[in-house]
PDB file of N, CA and C in Angstrom:
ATOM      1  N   UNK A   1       0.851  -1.160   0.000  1.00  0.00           N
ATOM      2  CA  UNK A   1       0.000   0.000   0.000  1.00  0.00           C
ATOM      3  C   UNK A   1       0.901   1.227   0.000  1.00  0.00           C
ATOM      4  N   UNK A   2       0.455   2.060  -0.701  1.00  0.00           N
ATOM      5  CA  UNK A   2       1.661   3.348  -1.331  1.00  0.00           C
ATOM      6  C   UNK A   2       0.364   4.717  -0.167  1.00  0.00           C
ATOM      7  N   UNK A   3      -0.384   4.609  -0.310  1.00  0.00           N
ATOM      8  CA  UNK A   3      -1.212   5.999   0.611  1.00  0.00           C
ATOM      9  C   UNK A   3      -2.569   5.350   1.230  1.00  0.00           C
ATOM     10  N   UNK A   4      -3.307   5.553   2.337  1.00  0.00           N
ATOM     11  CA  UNK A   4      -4.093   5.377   3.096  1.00  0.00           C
ATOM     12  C   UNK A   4      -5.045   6.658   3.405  1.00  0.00           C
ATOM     13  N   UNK A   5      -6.130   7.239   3.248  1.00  0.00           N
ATOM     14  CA  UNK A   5      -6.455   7.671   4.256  1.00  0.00           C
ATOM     15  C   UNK A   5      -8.468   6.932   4.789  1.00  0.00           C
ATOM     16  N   UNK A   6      -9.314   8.078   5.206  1.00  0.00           N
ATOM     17  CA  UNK A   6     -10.366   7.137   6.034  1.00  0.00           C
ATOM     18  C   UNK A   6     -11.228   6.790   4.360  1.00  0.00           C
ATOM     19  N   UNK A   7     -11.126   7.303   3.647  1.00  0.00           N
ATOM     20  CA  UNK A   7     -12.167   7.028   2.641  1.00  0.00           C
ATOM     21  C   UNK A   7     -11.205   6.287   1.123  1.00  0.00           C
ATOM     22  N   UNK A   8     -10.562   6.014   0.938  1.00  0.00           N
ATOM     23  CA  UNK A   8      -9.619   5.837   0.029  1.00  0.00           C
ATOM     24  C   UNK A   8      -7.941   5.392   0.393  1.00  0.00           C
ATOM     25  N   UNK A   9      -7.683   4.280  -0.817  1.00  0.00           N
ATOM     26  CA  UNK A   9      -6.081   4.059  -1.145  1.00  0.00           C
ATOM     27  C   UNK A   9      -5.506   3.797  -1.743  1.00  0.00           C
ATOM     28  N   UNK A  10      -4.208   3.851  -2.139  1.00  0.00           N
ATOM     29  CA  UNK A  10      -3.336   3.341  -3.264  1.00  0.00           C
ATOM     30  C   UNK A  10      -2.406   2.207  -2.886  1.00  0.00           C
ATOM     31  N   UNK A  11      -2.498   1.450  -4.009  1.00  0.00           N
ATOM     32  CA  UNK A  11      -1.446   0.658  -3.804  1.00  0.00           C
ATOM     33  C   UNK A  11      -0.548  -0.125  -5.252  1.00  0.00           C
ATOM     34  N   UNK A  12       0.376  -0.134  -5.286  1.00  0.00           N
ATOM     35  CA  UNK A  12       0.597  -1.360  -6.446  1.00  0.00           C
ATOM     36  C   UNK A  12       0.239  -2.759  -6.569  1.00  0.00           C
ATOM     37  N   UNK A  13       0.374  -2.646  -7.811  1.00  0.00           N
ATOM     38  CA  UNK A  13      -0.307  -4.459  -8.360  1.00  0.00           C
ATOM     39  C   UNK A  13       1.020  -4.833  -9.426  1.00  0.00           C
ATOM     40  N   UNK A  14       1.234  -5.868  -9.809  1.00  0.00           N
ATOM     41  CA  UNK A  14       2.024  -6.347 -11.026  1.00  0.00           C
ATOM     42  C   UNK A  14       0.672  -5.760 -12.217  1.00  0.00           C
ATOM     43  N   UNK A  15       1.260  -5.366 -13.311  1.00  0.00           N
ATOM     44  CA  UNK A  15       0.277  -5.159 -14.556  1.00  0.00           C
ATOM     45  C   UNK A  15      -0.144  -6.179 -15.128  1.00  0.00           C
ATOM     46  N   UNK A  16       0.383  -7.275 -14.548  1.00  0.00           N
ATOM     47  CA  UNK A  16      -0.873  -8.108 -15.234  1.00  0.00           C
ATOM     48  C   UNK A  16      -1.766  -8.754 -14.414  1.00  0.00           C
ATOM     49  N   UNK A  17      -2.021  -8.011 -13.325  1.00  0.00           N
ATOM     50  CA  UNK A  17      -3.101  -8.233 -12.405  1.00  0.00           C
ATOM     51  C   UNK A  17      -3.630  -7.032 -11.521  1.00  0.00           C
ATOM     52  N   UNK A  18      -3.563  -6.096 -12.497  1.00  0.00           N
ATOM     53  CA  UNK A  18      -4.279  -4.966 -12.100  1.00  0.00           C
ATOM     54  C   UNK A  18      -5.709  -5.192 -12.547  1.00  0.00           C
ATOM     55  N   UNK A  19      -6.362  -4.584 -11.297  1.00  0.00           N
ATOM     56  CA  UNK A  19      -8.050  -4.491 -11.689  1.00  0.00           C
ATOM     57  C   UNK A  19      -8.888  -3.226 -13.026  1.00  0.00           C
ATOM     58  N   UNK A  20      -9.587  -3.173 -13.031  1.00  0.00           N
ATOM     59  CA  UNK A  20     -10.335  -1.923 -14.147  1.00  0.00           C
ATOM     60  C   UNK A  20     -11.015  -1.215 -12.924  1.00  0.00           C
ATOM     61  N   UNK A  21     -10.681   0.044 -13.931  1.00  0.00           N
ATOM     62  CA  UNK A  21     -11.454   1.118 -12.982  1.00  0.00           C
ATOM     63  C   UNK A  21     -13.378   0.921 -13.175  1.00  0.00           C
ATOM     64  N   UNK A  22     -13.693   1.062 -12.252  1.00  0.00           N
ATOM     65  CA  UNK A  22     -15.045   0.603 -11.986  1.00  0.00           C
ATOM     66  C   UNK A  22     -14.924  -0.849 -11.139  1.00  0.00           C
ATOM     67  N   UNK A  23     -14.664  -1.592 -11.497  1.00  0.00           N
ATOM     68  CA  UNK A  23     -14.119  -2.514 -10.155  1.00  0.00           C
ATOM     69  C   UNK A  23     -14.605  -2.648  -8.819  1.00  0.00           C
ATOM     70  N   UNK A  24     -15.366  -3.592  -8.350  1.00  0.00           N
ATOM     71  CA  UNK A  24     -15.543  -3.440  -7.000  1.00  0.00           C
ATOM     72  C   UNK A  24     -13.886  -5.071  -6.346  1.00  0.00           C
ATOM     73  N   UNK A  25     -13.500  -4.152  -5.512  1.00  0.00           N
ATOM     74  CA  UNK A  25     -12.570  -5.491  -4.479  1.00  0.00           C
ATOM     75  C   UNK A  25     -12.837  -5.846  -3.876  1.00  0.00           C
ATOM     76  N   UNK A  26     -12.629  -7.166  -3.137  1.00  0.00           N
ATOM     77  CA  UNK A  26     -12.830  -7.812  -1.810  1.00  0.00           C
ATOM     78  C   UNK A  26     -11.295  -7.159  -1.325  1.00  0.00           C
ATOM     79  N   UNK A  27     -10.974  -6.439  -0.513  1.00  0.00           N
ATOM     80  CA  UNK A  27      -9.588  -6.370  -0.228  1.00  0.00           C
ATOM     81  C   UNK A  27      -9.548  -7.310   1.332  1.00  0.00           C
ATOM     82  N   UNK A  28      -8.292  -7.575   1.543  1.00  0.00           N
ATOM     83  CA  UNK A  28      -7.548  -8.248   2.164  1.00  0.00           C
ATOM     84  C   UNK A  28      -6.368  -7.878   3.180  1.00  0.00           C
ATOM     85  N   UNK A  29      -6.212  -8.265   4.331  1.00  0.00           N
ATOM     86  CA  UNK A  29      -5.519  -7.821   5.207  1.00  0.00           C
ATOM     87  C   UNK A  29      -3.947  -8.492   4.137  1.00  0.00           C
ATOM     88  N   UNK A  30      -2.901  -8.014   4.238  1.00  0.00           N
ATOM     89  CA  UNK A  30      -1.613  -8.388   4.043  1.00  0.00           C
ATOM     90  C   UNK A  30      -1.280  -9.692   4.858  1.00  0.00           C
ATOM     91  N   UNK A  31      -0.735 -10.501   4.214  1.00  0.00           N
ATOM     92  CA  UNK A  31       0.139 -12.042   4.976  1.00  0.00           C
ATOM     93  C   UNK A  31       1.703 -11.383   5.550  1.00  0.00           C
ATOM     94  N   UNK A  32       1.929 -10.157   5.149  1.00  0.00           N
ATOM     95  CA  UNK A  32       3.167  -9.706   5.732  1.00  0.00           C
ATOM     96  C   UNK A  32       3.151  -9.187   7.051  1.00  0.00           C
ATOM     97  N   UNK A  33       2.015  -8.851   7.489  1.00  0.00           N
ATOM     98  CA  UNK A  33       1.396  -8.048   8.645  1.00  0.00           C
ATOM     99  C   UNK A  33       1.449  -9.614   9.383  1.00  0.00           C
ATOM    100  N   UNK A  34       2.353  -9.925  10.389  1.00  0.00           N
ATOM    101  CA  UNK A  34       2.199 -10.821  11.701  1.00  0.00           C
ATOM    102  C   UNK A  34       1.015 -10.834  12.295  1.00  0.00           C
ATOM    103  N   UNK A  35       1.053 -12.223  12.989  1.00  0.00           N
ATOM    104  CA  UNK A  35      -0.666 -12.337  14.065  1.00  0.00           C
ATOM    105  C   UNK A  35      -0.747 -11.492  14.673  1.00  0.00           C
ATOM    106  N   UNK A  36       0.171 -10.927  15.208  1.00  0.00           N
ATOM    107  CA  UNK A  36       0.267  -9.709  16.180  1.00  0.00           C
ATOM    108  C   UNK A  36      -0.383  -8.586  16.272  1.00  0.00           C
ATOM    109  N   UNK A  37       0.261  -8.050  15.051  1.00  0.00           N
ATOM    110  CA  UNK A  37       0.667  -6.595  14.633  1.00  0.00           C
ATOM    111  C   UNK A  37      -0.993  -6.816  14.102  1.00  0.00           C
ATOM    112  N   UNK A  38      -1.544  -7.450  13.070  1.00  0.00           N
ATOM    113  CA  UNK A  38      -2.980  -7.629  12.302  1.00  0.00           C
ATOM    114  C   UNK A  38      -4.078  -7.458  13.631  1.00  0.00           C
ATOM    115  N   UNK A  39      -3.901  -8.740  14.920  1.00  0.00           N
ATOM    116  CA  UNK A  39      -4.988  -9.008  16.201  1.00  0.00           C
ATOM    117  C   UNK A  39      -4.936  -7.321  16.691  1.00  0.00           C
ATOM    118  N   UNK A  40      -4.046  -6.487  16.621  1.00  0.00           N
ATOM    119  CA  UNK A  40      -3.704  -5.400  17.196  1.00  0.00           C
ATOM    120  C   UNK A  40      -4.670  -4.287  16.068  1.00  0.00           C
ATOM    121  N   UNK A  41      -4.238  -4.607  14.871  1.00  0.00           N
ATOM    122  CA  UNK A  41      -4.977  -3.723  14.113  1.00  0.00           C
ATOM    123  C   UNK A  41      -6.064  -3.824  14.099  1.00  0.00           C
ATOM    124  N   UNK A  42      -6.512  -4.589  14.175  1.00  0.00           N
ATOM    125  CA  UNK A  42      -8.559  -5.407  14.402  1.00  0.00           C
ATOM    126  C   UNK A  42      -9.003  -4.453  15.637  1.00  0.00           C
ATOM    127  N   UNK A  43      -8.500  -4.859  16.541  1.00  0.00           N
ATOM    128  CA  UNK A  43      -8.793  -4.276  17.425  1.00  0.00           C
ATOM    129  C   UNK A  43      -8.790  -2.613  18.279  1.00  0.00           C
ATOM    130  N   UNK A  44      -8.026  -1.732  17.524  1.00  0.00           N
ATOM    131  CA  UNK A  44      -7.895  -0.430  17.240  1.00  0.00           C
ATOM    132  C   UNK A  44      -8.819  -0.046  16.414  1.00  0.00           C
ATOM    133  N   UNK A  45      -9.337  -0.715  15.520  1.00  0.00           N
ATOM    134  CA  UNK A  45     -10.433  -0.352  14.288  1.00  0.00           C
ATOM    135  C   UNK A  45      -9.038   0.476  13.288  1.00  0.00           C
ATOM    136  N   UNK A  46      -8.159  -0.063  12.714  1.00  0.00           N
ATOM    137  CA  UNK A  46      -6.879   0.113  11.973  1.00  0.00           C
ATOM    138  C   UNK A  46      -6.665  -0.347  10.839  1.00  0.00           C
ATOM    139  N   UNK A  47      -7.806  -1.879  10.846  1.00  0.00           N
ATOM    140  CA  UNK A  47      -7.724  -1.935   9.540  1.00  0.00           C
ATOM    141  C   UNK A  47      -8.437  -1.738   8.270  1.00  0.00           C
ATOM    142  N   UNK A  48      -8.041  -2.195   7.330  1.00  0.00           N
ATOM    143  CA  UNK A  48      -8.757  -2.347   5.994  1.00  0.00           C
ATOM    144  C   UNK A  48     -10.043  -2.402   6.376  1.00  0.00           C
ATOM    145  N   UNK A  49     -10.940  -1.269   5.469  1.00  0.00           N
ATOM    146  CA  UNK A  49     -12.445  -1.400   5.482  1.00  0.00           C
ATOM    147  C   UNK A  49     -12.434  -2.867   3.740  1.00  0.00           C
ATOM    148  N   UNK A  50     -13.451  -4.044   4.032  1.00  0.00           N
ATOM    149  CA  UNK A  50     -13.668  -5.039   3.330  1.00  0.00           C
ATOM    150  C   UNK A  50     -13.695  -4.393   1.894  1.00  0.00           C
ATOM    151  N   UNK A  51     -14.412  -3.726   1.475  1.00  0.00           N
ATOM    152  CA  UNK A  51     -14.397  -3.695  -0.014  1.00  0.00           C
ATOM    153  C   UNK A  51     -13.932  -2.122  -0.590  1.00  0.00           C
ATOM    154  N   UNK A  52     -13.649  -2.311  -1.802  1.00  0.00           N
ATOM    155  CA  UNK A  52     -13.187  -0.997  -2.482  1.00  0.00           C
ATOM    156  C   UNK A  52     -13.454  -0.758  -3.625  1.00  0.00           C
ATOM    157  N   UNK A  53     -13.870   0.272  -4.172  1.00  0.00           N
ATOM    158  CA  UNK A  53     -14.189   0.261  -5.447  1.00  0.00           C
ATOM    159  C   UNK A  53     -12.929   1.272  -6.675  1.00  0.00           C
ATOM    160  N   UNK A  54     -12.566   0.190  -7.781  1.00  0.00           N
ATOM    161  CA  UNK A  54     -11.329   1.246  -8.215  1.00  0.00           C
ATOM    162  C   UNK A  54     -11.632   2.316  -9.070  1.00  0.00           C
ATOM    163  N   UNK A  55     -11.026   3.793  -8.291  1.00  0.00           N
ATOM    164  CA  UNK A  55     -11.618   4.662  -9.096  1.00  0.00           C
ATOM    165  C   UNK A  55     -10.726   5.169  -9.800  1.00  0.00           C
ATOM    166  N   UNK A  56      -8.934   4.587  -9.928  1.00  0.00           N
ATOM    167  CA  UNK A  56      -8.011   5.070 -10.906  1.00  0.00           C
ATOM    168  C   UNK A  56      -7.283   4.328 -11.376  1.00  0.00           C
ATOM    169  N   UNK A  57      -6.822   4.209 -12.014  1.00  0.00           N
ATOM    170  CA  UNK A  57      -5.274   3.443 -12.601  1.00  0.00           C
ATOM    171  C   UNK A  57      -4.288   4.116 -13.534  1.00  0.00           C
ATOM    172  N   UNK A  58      -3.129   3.857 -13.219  1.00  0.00           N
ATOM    173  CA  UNK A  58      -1.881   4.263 -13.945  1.00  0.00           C
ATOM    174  C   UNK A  58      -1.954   3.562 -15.122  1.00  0.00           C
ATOM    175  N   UNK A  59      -1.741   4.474 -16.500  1.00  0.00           N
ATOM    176  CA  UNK A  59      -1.271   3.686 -17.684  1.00  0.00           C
ATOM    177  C   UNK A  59       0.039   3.477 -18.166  1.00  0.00           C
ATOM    178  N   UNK A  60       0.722   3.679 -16.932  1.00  0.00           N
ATOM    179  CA  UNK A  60       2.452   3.554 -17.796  1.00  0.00           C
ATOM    180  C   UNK A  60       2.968   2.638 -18.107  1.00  0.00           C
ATOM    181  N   UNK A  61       3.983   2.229 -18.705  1.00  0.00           N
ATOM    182  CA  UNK A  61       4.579   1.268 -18.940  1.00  0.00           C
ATOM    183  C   UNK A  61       5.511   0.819 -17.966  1.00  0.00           C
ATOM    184  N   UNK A  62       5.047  -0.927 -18.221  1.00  0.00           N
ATOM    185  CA  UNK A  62       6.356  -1.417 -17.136  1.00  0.00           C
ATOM    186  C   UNK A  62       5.427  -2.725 -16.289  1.00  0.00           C
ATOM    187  N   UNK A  63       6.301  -2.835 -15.058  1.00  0.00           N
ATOM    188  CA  UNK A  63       5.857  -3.920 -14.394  1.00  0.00           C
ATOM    189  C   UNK A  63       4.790  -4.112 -13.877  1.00  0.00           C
ATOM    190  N   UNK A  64       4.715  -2.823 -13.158  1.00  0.00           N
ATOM    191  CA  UNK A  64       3.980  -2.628 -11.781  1.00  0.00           C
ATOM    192  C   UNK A  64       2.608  -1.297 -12.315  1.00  0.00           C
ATOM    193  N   UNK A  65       2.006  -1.248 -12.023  1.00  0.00           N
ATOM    194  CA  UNK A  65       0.612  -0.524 -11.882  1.00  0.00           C
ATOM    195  C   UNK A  65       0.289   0.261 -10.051  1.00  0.00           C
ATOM    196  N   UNK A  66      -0.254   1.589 -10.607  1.00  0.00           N
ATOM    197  CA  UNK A  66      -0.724   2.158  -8.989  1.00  0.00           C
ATOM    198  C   UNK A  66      -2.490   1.989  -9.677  1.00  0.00           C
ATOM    199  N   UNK A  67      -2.934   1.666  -8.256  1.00  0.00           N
ATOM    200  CA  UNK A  67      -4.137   1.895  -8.035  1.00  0.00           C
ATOM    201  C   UNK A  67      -4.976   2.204  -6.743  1.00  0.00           C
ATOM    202  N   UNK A  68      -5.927   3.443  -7.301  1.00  0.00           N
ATOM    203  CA  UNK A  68      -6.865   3.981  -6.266  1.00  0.00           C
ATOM    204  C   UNK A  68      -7.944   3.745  -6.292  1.00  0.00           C
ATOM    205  N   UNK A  69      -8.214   3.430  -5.040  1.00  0.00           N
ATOM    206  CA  UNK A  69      -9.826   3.072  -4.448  1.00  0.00           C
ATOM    207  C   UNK A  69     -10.165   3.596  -3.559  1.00  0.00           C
ATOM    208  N   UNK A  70     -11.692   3.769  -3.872  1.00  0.00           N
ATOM    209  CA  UNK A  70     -12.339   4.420  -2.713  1.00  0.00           C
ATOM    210  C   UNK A  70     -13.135   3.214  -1.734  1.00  0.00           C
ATOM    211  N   UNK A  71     -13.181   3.206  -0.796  1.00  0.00           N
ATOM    212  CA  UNK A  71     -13.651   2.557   0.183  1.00  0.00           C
ATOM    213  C   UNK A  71     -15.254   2.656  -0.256  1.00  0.00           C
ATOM    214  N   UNK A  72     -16.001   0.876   0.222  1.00  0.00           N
ATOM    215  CA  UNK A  72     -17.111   1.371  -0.076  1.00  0.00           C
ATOM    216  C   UNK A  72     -17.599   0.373   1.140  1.00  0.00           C
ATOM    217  N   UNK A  73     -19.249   0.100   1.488  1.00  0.00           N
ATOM    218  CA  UNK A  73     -19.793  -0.366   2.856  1.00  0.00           C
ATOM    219  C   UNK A  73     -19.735  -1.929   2.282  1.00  0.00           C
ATOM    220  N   UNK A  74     -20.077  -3.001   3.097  1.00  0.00           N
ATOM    221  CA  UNK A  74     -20.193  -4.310   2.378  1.00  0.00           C
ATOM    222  C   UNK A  74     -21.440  -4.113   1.709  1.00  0.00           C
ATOM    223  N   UNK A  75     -22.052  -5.009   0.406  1.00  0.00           N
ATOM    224  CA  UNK A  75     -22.927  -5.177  -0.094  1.00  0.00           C
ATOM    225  C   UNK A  75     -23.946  -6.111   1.204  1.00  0.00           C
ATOM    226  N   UNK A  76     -25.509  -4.965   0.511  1.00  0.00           N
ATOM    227  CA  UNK A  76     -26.066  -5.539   1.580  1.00  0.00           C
ATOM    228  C   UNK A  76     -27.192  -6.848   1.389  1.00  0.00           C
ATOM    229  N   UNK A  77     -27.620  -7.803   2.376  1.00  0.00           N
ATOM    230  CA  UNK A  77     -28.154  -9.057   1.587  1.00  0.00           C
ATOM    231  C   UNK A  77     -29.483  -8.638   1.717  1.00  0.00           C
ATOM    232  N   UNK A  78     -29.775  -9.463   0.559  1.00  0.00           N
ATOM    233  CA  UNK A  78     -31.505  -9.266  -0.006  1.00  0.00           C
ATOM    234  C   UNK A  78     -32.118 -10.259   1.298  1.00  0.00           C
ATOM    235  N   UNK A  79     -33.212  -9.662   1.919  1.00  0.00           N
ATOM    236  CA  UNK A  79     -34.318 -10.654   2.024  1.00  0.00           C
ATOM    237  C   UNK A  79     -34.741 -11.886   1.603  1.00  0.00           C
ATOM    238  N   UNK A  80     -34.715 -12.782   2.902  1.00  0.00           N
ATOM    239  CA  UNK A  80     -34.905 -14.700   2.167  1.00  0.00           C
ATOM    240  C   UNK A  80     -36.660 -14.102   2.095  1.00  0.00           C
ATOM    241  N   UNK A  81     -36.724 -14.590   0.883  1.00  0.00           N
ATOM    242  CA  UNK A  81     -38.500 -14.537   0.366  1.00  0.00           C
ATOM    243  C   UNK A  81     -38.915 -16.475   0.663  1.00  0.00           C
ATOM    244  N   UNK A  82     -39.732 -16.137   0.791  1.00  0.00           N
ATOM    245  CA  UNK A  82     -40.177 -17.557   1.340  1.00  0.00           C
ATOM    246  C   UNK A  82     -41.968 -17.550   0.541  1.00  0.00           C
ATOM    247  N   UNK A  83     -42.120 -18.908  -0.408  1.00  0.00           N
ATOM    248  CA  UNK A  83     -42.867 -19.156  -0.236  1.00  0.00           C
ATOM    249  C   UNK A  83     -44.318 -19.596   0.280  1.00  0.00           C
ATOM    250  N   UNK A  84     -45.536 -18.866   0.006  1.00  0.00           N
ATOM    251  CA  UNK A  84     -46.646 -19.454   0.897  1.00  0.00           C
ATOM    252  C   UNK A  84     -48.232 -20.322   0.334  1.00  0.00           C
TER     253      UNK A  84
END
């Protein structure tokens, strides 16, 4: 992750697994972040909000890709309809 703040972030991807802008993510806590340091971030309210939607991407050439997202709420579930 290259910038953070409460509504939005950037980060790099390899270019050939960069997302499209419009994009919704499931994002993901980092495997580099220890049990620790992550149980610690949970609990501060520190981490990653669940989903993001991408609202930029870099077109340059090369390896790596930046991309920005804006934070969005989880999708919410429909009503079980039940037959009668």
């Amino acid at each position: 992750m290259l910038d953070r703040s409460e509504e939005a972030a950037a980060f790099l991807t390899t270019a050939s697994n960069a997302p499209r802008v419009g994009e919704r993510l499931e994002l993901a806590e980092s495997e580099a972040v220890g049990p620790t340091k992550r149980d610690s971030a949970r609990e501060t309210g520190a981490h990653l909000p669940r989903f993001g939607r991408v609202v930029g991407l870099d077109d340059q050439q090369g390896a790596t890709r930046r991309v920005a997202i804006r934070f969005e709420p989880p999708p919410r579930s429909s009503p079980l309809k039940t037959g009668r």
